[in-house]
C-alpha atoms as a PDB file:
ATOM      1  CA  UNK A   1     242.042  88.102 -28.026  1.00  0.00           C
ATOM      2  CA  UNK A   2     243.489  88.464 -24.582  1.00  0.00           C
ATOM      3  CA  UNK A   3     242.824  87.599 -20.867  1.00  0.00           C
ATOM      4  CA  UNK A   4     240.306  89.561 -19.070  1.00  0.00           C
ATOM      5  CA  UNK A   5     243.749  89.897 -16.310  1.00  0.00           C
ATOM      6  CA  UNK A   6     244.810  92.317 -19.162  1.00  0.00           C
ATOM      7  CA  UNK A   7     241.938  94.362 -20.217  1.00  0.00           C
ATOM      8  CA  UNK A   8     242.737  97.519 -17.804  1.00  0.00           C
ATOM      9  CA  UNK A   9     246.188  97.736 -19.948  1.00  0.00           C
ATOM     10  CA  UNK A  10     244.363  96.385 -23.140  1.00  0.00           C
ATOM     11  CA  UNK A  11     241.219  98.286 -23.436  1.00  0.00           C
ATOM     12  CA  UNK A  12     242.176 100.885 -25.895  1.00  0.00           C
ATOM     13  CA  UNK A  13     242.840  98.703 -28.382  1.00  0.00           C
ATOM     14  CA  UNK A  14     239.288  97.730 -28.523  1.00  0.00           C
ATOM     15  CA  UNK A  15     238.252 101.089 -29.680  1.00  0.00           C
ATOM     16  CA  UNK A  16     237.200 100.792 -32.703  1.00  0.00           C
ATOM     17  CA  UNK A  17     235.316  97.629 -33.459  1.00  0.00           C
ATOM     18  CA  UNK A  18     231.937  97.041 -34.941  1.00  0.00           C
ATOM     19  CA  UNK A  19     231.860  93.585 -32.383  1.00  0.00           C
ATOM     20  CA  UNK A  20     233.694  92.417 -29.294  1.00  0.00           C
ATOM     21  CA  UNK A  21     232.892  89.430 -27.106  1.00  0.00           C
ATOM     22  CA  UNK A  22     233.333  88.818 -23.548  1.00  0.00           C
ATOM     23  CA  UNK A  23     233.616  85.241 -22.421  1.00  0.00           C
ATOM     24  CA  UNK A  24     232.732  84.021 -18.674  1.00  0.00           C
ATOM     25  CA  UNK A  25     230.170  85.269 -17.064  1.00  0.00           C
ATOM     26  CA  UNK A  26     231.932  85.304 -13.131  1.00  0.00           C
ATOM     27  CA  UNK A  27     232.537  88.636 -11.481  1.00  0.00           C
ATOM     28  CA  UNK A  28     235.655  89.710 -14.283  1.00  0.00           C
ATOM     29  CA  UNK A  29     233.692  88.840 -17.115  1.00  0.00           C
ATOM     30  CA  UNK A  30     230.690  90.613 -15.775  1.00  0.00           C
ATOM     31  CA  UNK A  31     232.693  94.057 -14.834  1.00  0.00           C
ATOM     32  CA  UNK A  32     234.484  93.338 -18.356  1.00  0.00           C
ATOM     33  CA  UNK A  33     231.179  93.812 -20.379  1.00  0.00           C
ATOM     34  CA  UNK A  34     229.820  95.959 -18.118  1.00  0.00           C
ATOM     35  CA  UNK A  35     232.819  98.345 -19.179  1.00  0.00           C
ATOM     36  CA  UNK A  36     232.092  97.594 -22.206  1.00  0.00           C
ATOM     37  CA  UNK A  37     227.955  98.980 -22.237  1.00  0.00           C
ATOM     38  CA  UNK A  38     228.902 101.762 -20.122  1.00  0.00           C
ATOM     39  CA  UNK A  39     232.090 103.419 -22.635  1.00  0.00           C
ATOM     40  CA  UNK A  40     231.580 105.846 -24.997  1.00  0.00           C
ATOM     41  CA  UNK A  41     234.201 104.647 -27.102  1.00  0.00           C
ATOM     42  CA  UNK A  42     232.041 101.336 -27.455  1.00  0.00           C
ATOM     43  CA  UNK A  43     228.529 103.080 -28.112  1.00  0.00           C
ATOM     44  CA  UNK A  44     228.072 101.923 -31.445  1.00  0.00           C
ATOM     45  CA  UNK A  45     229.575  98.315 -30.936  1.00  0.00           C
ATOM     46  CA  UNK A  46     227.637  95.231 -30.717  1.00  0.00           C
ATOM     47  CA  UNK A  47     228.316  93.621 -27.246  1.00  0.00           C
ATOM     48  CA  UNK A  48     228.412  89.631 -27.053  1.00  0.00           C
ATOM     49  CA  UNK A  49     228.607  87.830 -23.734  1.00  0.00           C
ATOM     50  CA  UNK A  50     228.583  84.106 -23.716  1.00  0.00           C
ATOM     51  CA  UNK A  51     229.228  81.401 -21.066  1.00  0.00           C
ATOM     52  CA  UNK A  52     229.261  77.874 -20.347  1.00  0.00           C
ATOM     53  CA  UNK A  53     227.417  78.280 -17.174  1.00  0.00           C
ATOM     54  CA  UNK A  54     223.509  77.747 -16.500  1.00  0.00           C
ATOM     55  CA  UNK A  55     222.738  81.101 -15.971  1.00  0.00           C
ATOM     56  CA  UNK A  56     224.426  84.835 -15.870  1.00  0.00           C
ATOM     57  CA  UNK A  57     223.620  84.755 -12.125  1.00  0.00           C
ATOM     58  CA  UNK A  58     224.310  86.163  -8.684  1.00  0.00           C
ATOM     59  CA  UNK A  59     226.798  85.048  -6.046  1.00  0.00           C
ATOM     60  CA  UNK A  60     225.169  83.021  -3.250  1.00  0.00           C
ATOM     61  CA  UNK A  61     225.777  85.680  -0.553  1.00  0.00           C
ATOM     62  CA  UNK A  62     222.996  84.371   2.200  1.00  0.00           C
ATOM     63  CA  UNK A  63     223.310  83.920   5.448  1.00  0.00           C
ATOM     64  CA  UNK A  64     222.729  80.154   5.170  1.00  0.00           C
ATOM     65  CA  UNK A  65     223.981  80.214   2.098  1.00  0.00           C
ATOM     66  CA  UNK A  66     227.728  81.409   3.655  1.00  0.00           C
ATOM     67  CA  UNK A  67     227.520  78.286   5.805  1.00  0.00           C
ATOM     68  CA  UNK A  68     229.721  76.637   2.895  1.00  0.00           C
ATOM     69  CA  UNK A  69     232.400  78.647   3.838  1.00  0.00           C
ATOM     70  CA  UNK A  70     232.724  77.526   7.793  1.00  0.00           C
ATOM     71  CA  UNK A  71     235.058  74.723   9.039  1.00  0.00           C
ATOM     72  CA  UNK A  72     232.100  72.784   9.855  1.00  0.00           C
ATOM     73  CA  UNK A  73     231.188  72.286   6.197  1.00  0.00           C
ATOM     74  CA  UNK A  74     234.923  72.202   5.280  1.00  0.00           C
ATOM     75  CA  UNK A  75     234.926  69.136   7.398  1.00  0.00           C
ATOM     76  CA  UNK A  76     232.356  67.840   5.840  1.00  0.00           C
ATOM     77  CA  UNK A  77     233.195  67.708   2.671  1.00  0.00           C
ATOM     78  CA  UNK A  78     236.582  66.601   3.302  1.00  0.00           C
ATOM     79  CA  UNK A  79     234.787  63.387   4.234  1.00  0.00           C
ATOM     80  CA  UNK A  80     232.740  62.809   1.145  1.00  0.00           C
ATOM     81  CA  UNK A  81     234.223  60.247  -1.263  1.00  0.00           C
ATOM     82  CA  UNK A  82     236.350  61.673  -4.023  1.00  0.00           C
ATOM     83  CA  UNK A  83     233.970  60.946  -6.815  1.00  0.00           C
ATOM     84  CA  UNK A  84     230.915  62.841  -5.125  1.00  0.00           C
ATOM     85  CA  UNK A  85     232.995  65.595  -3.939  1.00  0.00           C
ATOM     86  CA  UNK A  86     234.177  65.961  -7.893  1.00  0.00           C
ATOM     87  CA  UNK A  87     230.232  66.163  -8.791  1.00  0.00           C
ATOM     88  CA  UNK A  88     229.972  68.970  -6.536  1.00  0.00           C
ATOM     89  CA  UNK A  89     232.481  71.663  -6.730  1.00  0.00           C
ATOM     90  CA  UNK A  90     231.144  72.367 -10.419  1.00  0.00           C
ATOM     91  CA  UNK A  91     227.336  72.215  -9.075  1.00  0.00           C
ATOM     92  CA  UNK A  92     228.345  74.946  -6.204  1.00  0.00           C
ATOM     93  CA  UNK A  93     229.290  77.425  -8.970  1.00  0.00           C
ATOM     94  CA  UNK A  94     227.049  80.347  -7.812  1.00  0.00           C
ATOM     95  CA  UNK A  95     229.205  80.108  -4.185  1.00  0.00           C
ATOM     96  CA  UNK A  96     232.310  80.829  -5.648  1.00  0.00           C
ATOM     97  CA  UNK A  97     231.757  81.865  -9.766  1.00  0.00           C
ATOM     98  CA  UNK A  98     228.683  84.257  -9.575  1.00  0.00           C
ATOM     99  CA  UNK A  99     228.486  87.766 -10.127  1.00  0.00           C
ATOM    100  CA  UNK A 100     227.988  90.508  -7.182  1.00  0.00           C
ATOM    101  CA  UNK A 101     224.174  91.295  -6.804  1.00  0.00           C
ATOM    102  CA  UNK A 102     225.189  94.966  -7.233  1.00  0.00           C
ATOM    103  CA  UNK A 103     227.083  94.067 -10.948  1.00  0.00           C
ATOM    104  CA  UNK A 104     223.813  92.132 -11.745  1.00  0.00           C
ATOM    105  CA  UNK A 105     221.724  95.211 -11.028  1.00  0.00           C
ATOM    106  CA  UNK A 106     224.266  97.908 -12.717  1.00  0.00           C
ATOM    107  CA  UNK A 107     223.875  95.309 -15.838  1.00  0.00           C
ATOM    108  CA  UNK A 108     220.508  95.423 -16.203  1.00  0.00           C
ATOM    109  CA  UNK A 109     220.473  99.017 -15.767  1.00  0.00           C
ATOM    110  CA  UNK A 110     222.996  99.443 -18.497  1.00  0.00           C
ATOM    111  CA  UNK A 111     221.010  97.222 -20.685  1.00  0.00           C
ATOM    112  CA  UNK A 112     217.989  99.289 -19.946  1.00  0.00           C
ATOM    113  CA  UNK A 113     219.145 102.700 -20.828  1.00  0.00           C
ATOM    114  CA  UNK A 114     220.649 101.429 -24.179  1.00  0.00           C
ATOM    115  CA  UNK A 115     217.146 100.491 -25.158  1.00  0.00           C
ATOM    116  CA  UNK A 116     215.458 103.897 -23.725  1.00  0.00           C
ATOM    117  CA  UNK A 117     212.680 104.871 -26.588  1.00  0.00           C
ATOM    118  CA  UNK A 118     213.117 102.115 -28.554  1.00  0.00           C
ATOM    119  CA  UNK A 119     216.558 101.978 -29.569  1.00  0.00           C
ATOM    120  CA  UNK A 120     218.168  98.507 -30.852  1.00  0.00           C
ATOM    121  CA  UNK A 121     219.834  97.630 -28.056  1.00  0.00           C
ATOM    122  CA  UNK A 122     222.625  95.282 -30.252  1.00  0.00           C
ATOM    123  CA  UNK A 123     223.667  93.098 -27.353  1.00  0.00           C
ATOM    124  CA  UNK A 124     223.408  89.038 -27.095  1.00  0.00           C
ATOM    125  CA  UNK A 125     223.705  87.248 -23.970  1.00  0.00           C
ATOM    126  CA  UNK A 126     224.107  83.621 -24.059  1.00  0.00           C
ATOM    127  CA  UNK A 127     224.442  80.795 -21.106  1.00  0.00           C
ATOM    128  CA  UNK A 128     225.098  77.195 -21.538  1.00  0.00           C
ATOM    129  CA  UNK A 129     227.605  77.985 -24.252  1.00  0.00           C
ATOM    130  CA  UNK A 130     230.722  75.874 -24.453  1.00  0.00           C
ATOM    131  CA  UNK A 131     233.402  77.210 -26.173  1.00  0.00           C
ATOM    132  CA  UNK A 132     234.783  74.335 -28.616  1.00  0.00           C
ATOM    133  CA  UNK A 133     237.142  76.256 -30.935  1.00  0.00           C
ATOM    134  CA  UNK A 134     238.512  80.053 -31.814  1.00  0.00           C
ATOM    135  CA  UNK A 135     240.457  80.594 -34.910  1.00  0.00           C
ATOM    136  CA  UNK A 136     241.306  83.557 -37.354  1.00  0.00           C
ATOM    137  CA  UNK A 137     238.659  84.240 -39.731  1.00  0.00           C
ATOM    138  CA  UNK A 138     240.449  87.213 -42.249  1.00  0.00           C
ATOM    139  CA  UNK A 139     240.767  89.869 -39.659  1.00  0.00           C
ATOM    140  CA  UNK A 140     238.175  88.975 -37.684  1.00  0.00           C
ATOM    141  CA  UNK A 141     237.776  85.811 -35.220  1.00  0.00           C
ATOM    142  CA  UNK A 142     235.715  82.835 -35.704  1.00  0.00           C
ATOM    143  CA  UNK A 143     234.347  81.355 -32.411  1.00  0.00           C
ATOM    144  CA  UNK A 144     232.762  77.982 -32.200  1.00  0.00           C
ATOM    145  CA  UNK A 145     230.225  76.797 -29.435  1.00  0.00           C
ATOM    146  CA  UNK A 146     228.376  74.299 -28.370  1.00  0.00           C
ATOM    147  CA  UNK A 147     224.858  75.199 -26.765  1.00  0.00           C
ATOM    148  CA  UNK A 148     225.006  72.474 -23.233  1.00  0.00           C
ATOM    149  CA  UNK A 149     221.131  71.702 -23.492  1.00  0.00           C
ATOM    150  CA  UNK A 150     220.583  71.830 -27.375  1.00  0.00           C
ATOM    151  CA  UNK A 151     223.248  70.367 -28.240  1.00  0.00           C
ATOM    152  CA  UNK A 152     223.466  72.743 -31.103  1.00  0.00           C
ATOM    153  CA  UNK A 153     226.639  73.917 -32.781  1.00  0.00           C
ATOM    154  CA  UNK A 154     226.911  77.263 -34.237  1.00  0.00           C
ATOM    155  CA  UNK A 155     229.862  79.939 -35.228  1.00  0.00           C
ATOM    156  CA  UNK A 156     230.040  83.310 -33.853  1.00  0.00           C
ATOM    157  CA  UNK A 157     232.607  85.985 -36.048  1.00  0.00           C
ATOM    158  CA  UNK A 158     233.560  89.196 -33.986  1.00  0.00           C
ATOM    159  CA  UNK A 159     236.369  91.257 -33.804  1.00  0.00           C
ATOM    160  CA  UNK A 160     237.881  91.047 -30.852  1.00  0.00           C
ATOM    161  CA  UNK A 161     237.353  88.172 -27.526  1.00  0.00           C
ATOM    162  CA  UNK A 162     238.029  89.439 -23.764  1.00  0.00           C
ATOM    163  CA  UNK A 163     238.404  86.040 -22.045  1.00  0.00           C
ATOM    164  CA  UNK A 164     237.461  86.109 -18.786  1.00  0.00           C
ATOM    165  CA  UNK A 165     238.051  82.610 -18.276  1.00  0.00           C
ATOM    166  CA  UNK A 166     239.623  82.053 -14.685  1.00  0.00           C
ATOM    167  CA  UNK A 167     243.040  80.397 -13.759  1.00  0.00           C
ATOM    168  CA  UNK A 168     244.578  77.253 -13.750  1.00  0.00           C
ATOM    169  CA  UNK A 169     246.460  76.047 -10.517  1.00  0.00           C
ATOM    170  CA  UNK A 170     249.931  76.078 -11.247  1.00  0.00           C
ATOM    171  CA  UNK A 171     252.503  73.685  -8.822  1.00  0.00           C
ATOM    172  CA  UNK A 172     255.039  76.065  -7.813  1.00  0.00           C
ATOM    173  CA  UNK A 173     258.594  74.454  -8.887  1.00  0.00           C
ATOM    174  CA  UNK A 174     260.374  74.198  -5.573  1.00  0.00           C
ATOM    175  CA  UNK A 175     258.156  70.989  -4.969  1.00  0.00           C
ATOM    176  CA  UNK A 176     259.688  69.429  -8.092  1.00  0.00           C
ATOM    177  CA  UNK A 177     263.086  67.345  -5.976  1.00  0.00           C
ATOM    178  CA  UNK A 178     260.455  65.801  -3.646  1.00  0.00           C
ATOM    179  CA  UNK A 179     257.275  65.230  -6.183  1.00  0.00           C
ATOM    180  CA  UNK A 180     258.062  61.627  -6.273  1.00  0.00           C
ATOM    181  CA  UNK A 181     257.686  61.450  -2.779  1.00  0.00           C
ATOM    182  CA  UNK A 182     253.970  63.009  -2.390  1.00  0.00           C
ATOM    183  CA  UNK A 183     250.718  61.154  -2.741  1.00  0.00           C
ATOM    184  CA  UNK A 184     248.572  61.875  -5.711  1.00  0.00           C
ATOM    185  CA  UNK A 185     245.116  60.613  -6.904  1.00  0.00           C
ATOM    186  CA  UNK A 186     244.015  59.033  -9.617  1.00  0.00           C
ATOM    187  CA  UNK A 187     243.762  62.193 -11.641  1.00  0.00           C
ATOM    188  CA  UNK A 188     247.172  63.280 -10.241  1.00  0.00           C
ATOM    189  CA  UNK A 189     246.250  66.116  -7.790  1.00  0.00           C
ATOM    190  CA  UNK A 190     247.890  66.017  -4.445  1.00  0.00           C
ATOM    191  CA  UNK A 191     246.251  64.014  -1.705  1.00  0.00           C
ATOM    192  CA  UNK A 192     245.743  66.299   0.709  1.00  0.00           C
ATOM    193  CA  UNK A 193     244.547  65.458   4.906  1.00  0.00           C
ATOM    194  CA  UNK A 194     241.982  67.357   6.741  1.00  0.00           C
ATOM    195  CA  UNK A 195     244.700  69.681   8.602  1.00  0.00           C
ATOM    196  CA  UNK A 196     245.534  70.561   5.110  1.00  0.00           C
ATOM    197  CA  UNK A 197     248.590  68.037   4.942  1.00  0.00           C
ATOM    198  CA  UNK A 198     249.978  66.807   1.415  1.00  0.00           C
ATOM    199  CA  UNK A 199     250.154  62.498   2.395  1.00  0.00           C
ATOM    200  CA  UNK A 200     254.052  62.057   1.526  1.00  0.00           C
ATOM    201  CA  UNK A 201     256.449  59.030   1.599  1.00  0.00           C
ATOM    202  CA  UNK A 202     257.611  58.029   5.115  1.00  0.00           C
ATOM    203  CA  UNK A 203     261.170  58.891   3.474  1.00  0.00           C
ATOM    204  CA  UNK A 204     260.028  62.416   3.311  1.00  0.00           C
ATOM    205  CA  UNK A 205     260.291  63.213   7.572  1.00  0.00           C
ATOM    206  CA  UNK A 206     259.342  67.075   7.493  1.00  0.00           C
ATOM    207  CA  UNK A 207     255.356  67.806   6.852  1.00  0.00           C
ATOM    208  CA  UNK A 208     253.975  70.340   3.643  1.00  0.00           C
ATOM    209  CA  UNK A 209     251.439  71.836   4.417  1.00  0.00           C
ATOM    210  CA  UNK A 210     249.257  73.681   1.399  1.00  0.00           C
ATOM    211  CA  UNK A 211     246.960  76.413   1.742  1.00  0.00           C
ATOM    212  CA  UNK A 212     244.440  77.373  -1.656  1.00  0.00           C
ATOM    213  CA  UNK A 213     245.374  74.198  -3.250  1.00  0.00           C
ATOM    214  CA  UNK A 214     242.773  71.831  -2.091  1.00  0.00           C
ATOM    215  CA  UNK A 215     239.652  72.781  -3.951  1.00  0.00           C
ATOM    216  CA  UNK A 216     239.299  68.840  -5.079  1.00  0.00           C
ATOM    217  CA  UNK A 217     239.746  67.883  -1.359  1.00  0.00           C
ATOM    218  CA  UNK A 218     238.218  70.905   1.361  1.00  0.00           C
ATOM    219  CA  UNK A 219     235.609  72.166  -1.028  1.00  0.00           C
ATOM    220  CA  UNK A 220     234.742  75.583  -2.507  1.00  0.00           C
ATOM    221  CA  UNK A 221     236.084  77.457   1.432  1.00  0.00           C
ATOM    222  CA  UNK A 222     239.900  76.249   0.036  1.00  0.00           C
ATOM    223  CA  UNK A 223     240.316  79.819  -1.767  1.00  0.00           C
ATOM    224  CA  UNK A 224     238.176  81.940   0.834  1.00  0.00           C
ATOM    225  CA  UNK A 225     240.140  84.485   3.103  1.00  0.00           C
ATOM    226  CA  UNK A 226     237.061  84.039   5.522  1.00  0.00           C
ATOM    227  CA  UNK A 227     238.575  80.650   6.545  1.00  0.00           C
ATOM    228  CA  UNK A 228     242.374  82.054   6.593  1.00  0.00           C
ATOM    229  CA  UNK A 229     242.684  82.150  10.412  1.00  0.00           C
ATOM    230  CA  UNK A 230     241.033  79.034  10.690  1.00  0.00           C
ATOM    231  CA  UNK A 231     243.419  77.291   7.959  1.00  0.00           C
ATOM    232  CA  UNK A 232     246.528  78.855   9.909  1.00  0.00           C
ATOM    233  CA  UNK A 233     245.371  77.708  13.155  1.00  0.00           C
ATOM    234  CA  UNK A 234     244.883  74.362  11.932  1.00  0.00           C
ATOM    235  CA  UNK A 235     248.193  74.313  10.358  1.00  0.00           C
ATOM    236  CA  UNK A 236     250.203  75.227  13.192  1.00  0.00           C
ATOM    237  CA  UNK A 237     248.295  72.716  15.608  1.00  0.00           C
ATOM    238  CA  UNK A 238     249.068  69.634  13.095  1.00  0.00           C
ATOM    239  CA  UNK A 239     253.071  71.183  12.461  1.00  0.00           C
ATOM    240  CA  UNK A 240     253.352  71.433  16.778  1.00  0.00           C
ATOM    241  CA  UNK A 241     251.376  68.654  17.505  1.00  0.00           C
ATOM    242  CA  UNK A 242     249.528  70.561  20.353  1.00  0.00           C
ATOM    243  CA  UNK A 243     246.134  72.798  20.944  1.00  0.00           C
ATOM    244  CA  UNK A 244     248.322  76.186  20.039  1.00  0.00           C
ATOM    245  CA  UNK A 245     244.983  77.829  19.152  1.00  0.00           C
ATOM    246  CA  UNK A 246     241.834  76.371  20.540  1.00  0.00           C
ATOM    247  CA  UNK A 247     239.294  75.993  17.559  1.00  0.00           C
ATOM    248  CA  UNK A 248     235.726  75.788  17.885  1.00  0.00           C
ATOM    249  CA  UNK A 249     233.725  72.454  17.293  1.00  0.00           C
ATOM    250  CA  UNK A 250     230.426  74.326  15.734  1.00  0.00           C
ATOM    251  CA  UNK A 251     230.697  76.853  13.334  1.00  0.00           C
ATOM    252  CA  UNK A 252     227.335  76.761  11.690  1.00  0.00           C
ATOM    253  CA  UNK A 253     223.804  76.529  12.015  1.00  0.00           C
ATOM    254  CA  UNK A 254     223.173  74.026   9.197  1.00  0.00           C
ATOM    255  CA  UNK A 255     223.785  70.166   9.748  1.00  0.00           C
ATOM    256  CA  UNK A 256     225.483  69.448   6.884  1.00  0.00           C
ATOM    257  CA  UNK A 257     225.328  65.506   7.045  1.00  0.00           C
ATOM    258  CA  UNK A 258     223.191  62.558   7.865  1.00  0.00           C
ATOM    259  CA  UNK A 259     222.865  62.429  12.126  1.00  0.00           C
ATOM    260  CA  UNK A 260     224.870  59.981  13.453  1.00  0.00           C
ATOM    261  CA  UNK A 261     221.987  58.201  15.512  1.00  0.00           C
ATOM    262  CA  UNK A 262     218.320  59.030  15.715  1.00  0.00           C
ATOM    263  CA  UNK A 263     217.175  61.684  16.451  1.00  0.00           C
ATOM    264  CA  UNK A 264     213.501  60.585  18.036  1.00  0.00           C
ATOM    265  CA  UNK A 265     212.552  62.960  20.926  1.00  0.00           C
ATOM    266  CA  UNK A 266     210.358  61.999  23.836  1.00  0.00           C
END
């Protein structure tokens, strides 16, 4: 069982097993088990793919759909209460955990020519599969779920789990003299302004400023290089204090909240 971060240096190992799961269904778990169909070494292997999300679906990659990912919606969101803005991140998965319309396609393909004239295909696919526990079975591994709409529990034994299961935000450790000093909410993740400044102690004089960090506060654009001039631009107007780069007031098309008076027209 490893990361899917490790499966370029890992692979070979997997040669060689009767069954191998892939876990996560975003773009590295999708290129994982797509790998996986594709290698000869893996012809005769039975193929699992299970995740916790929905559906093993596309990335939002519309026009409108993009609109997320402009300052306009950034600002938005930064002014939604905390509790609605934690509803949403997980409900926006497809923006930022979906799987490239061309994967999708080379998938399905894949899938296709296994089955060519009838042959088994031996593959499972499986959404809305949480998994609860993974423990050795012998020399094989014993995987637990938990299917998110049944609310069924069943064990899966393979031989060998590529986890493509994302990363965890790590606070890098130079912050750790002044950590007293910065604001944190009630689940203890940084409070964080809309020019991307952590709230701090008066005591604390010079500003931090975070970039990629502020998922739970800017919304799913936090991680996006699309918004990484816009980010720096905003940062260095807050640190100076002045209009170094002028930024522009619409960004999108879509009218992301409520208007702010009515909009009759005569």
């Amino acid at each position: 069982m490893f990361h899917a971060a490790e499966y370029l240096d890992r692979a070979q190992g997997l040669a060689g097993a009767r069954d191998l799961t892939v876990i996560g269904s975003g773009q590295s778990g999708a290129e994982v088990f797509l790998d996986l169909l594709r290698s000869p070494a893996h012809a005769d292997t039975r193929v699992n793919w299970l995740t916790r999300s929905p559906a093993f679906a596309p990335m939002e990659y519309s026009k409108l759909g993009l609109e997320h990912f402009t300052p306009d919606y950034t600002r938005y969101f930064h002014a939604l209460p905390q509790p609605v803005k934690d509803r949403l991140v997980p409900s926006q998965w497809q923006l930022y955990k979906g799987i490239s319309a061309d994967t999708v396609s080379d998938i399905h393909d894949a899938l296709y020519e296994r089955g060519v004239g009838g042959a088994p295909v031996d593959v499972t696919l499986r959404a809305q599969c949480e998994l609860l526990e993974a423990r050795e079975d012998g020399d094989r591994l014993a995987l637990t779920f938990r299917h998110r709409e049944q609310d069924r529990v069943f064990t899966a034994r393979t031989d060998g789990v590529v986890a493509a299961s994302g990363y965890a935000q790590r606070r890098p450790d130079f912050l750790e003299p002044v950590l007293k000093l910065i604001e944190t909410d009630e689940r203890g993740r940084f409070a964080i302004d809309a020019d991307h400044r952590l709230r701090t102690d008066p005591e604390l004089t010079a500003p931090i400023h975070v970039q990629n960090a502020e998922l739970h506060t800017h919304g799913v654009g936090a991680p996006d290089l699309g918004l990484g001039a816009w980010r720096a631009a905003t940062i260095l107007n807050s640190i100076t204090g002045r209009t170094v780069y002028r930024l522009p007031e619409r960004t999108a098309f879509t009218s992301f909240g409520a208007p702010d008076a009515p909009q009759d027209r005569e």
